[in-house]
Protein backbone atom coordinates (compact mmCIF):
# COMPACT_ATOMS: atom_id res chain seq x y z
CA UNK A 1 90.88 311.00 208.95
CA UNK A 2 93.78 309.06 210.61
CA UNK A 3 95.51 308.20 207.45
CA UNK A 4 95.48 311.65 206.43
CA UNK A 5 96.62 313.37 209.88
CA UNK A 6 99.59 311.23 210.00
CA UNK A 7 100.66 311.83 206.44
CA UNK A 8 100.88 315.46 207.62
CA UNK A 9 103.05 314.40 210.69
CA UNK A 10 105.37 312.19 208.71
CA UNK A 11 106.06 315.78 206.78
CA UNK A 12 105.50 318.55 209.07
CA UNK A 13 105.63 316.39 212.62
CA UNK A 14 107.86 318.50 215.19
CA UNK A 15 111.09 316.89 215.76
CA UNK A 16 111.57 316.69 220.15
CA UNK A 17 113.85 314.75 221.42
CA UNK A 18 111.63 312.95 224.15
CA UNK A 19 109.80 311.12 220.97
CA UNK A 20 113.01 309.12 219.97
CA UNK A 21 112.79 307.01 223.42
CA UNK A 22 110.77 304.83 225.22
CA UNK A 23 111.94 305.74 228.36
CA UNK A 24 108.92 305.74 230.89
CA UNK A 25 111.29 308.47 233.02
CA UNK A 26 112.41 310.41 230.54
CA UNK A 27 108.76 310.32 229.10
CA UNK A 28 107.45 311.16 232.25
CA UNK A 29 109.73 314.21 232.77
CA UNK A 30 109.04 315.48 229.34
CA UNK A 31 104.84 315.51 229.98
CA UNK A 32 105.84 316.91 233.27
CA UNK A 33 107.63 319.69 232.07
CA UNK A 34 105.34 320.65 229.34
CA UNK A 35 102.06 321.21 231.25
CA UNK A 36 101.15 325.20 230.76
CA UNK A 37 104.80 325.40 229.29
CA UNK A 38 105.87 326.03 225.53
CA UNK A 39 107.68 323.27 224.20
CA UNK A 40 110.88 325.25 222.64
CA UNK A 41 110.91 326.23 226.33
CA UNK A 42 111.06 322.57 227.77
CA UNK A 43 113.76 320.99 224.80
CA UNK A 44 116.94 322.23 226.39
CA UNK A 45 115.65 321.86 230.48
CA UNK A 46 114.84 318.40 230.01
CA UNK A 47 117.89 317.73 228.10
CA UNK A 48 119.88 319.17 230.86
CA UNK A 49 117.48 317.50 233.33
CA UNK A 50 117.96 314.19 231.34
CA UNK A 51 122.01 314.39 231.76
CA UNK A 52 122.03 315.18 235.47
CA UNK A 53 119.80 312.38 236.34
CA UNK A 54 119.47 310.31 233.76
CA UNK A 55 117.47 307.48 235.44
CA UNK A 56 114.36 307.54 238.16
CA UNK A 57 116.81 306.23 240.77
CA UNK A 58 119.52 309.13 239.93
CA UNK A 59 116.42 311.89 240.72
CA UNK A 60 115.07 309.90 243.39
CA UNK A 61 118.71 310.21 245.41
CA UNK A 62 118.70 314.00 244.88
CA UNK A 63 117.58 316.34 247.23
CA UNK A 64 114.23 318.45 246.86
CA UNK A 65 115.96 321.74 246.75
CA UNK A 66 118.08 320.11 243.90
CA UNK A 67 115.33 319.56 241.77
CA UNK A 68 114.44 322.55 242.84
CA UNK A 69 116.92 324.46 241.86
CA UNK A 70 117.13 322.48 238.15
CA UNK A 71 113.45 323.44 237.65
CA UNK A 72 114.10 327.54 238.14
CA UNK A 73 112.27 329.08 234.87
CA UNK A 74 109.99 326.42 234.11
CA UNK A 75 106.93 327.52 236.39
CA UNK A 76 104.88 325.83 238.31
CA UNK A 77 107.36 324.89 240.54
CA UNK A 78 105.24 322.32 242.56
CA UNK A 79 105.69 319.85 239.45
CA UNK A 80 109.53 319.94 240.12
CA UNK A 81 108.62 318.44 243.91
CA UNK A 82 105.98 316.06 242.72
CA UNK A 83 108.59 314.67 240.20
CA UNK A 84 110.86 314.33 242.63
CA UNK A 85 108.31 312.47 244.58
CA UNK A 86 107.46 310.25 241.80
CA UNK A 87 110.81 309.32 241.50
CA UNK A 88 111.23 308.38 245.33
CA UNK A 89 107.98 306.09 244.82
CA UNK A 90 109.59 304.49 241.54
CA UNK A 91 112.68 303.75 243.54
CA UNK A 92 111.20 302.03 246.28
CA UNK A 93 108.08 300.59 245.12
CA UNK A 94 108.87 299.90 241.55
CA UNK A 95 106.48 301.08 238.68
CA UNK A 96 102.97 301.30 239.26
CA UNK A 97 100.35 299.90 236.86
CA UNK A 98 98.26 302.69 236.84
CA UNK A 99 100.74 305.82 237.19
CA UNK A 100 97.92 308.05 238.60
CA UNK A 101 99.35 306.36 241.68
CA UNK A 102 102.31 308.88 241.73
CA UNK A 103 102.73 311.89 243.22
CA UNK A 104 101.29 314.84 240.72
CA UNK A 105 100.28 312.29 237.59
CA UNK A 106 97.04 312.76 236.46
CA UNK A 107 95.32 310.90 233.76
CA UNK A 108 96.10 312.49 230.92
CA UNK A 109 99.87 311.85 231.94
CA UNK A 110 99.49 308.41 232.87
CA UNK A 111 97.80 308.02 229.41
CA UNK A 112 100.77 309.55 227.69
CA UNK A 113 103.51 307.72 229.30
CA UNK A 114 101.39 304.48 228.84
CA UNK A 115 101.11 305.27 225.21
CA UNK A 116 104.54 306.64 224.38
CA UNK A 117 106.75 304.46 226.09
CA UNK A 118 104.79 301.11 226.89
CA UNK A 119 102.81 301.24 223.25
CA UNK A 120 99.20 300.71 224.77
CA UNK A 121 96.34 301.45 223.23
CA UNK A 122 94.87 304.50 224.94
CA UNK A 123 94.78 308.12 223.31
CA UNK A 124 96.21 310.80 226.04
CA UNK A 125 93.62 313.32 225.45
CA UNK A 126 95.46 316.69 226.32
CA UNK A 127 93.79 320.33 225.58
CA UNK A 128 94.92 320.06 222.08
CA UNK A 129 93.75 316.83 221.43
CA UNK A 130 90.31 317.37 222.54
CA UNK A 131 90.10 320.43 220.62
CA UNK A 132 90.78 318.53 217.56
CA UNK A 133 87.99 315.67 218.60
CA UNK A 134 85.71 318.24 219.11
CA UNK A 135 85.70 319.97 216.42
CA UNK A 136 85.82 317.07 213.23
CA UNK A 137 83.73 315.17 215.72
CA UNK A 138 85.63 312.40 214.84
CA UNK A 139 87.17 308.88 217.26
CA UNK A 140 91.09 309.46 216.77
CA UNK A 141 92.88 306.04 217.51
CA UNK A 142 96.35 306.25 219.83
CA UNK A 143 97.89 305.70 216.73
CA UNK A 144 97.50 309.37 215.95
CA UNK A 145 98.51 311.04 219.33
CA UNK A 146 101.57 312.65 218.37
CA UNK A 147 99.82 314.13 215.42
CA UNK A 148 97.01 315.16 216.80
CA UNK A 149 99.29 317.12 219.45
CA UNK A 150 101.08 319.03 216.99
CA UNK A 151 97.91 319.30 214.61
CA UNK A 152 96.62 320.81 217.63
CA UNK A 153 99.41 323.23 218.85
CA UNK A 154 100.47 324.40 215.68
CA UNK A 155 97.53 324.66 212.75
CA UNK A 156 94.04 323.96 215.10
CA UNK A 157 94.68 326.54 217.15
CA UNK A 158 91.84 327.69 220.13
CA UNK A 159 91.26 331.05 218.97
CA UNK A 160 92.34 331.25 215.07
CA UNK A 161 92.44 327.95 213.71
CA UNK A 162 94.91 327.88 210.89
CA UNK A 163 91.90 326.07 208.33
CA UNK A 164 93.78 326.85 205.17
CA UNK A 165 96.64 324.16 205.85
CA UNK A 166 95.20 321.78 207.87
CA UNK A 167 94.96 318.49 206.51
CA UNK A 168 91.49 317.61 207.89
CA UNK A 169 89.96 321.03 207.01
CA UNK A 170 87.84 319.37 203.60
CA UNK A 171 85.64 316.35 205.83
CA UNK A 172 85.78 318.84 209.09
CA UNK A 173 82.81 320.21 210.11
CA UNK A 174 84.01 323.44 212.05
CA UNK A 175 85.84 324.14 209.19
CA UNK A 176 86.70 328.24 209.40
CA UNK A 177 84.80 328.79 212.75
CA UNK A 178 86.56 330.47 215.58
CA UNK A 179 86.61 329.58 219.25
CA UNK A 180 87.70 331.37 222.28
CA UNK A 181 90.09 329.32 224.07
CA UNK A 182 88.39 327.50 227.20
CA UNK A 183 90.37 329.07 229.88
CA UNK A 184 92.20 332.51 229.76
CA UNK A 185 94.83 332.85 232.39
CA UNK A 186 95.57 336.49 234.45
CA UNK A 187 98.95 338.23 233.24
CA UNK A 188 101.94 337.08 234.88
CA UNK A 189 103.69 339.99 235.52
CA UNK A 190 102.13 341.71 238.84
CA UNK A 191 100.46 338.79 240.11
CA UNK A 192 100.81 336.63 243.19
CA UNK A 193 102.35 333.82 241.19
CA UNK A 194 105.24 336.43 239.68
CA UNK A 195 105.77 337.45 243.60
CA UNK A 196 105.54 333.56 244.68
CA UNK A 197 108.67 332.83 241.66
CA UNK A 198 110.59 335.66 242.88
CA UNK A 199 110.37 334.42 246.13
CA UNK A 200 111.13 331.21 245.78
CA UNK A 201 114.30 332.29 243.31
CA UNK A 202 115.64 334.19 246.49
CA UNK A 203 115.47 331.10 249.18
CA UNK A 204 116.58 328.88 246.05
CA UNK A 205 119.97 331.33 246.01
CA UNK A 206 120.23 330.92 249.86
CA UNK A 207 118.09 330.48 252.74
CA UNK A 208 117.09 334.16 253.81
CA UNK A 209 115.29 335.49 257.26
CA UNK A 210 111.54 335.64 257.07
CA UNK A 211 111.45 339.39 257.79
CA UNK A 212 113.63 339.83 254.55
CA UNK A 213 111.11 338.00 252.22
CA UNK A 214 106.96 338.17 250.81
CA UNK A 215 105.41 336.78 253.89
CA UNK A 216 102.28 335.56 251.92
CA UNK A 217 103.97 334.14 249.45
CA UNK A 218 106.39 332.11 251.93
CA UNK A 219 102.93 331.09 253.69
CA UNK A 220 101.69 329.78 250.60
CA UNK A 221 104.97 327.99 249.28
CA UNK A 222 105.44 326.40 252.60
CA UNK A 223 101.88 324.92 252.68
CA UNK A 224 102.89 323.64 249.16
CA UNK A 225 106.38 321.83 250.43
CA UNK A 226 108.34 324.43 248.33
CA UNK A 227 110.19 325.83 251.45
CA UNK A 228 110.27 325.24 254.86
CA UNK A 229 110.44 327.95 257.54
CA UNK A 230 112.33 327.25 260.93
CA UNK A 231 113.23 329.65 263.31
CA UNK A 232 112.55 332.60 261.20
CA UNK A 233 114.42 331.23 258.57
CA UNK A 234 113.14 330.09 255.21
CA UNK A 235 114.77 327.65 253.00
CA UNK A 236 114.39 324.84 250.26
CA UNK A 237 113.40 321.13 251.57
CA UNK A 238 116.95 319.32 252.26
């Protein structure tokens, strides 16, 4: 199956920019960045990311509330501090053979920057990838990550797998089944995470009086390191 997977990506492979380097950083900020976000989404932030710090030790001389500030839109704002983190820990420490070791890198991020930009032999196994394991049953090699990622986002989908075009669909087993996708997350819009964003987009405009702001969510982005509250004032980590 590997010679036919990527003779579908050499054809219909997406083109990001983060797969013409071997940049461990600007690898790293690219998985970073695309956990639980869409990748049209990510291009343009981590190009913009990418030309105001283009190395580890430009982010690691930043401030928190700089990086911040860049990440505004992206989500998940915690990954923009653990980044920033990471990047400290590069700086001083040099990189670390197993990148688990940094702040926020788990292993299917330490796979991917290991395989992407060092060229070792281990498959990053993200949702779409084991998706696409599971259902041809079949031992991918880390020759066919990148294909199996896009296979995976863009014609084995969870819910309505696109069967008709994929290239594996003749030897796959699950061929024209249907799977509800493994986890289904709450809407956005009304929930404590929308109210936690809007928050955090206030103190990231200025720092702002307690009393003017969600208490619970400033409670819950302080425990996270996203703000820091001082005197009944709230702002972003200097």
């Amino acid at each position: 199956m590997d010679g036919e997977l990527q003779a579908w990506f050499r054809a219909n492979g997406r083109d990001l920019p983060w797969r013409t380097t071997r940049d461990r950083y600007a690898i790293l900020v690219s998985e970073v960045m695309a956990q639980q976000t869409q990748v049209d989404r990510v291009v343009p932030r981590w190009e913009r990311w990418l030309e105001r710090w283009p190395t580890v030790e430009a982010l690691a001389a930043a401030s928190p509330a700089d990086a911040i500030r860049e990440w505004q839109g992206l989500g998940y704002n915690r990954r923009a501090l653990n980044l920033h983190r990471a990047a400290q820990h590069v700086a001083a420490h040099g990189w670390p053979d197993d990148l688990t070791d940094l702040p926020g890198v788990g292993r299917y991020t330490a796979d991917a920057v290991s395989c992407f930009a060092l060229g070792r032999d281990v498959l990053p196994v993200d949702v779409n990838v084991r998706r696409v394991q599971e259902r041809t049953g079949y031992a991918f090699t880390a020759a066919a990550a990148q294909a199996l990622m896009d296979l995976g986002a863009t014609v084995c989908l969870a819910r309505v797998p696109r069967c008709e075009v994929c290239p594996l669909a003749r030897a796959c087993p699950s061929r024209g089944k249907r799977y509800e996708p493994l986890r289904k997350q709450g809407p956005f819009e009304g929930s404590f995470r929308q109210r936690r964003a809007a928050t955090l987009r206030l103190v990231a405009d200025a720092e702002r009086p307690v009393a003017d702001l969600d208490p619970d969510a400033v409670a819950s982005l302080a425990r996270e390191g996203l703000v820091l509250v001082s005197e009944g004032t709230v702002s972003l980590p200097g």
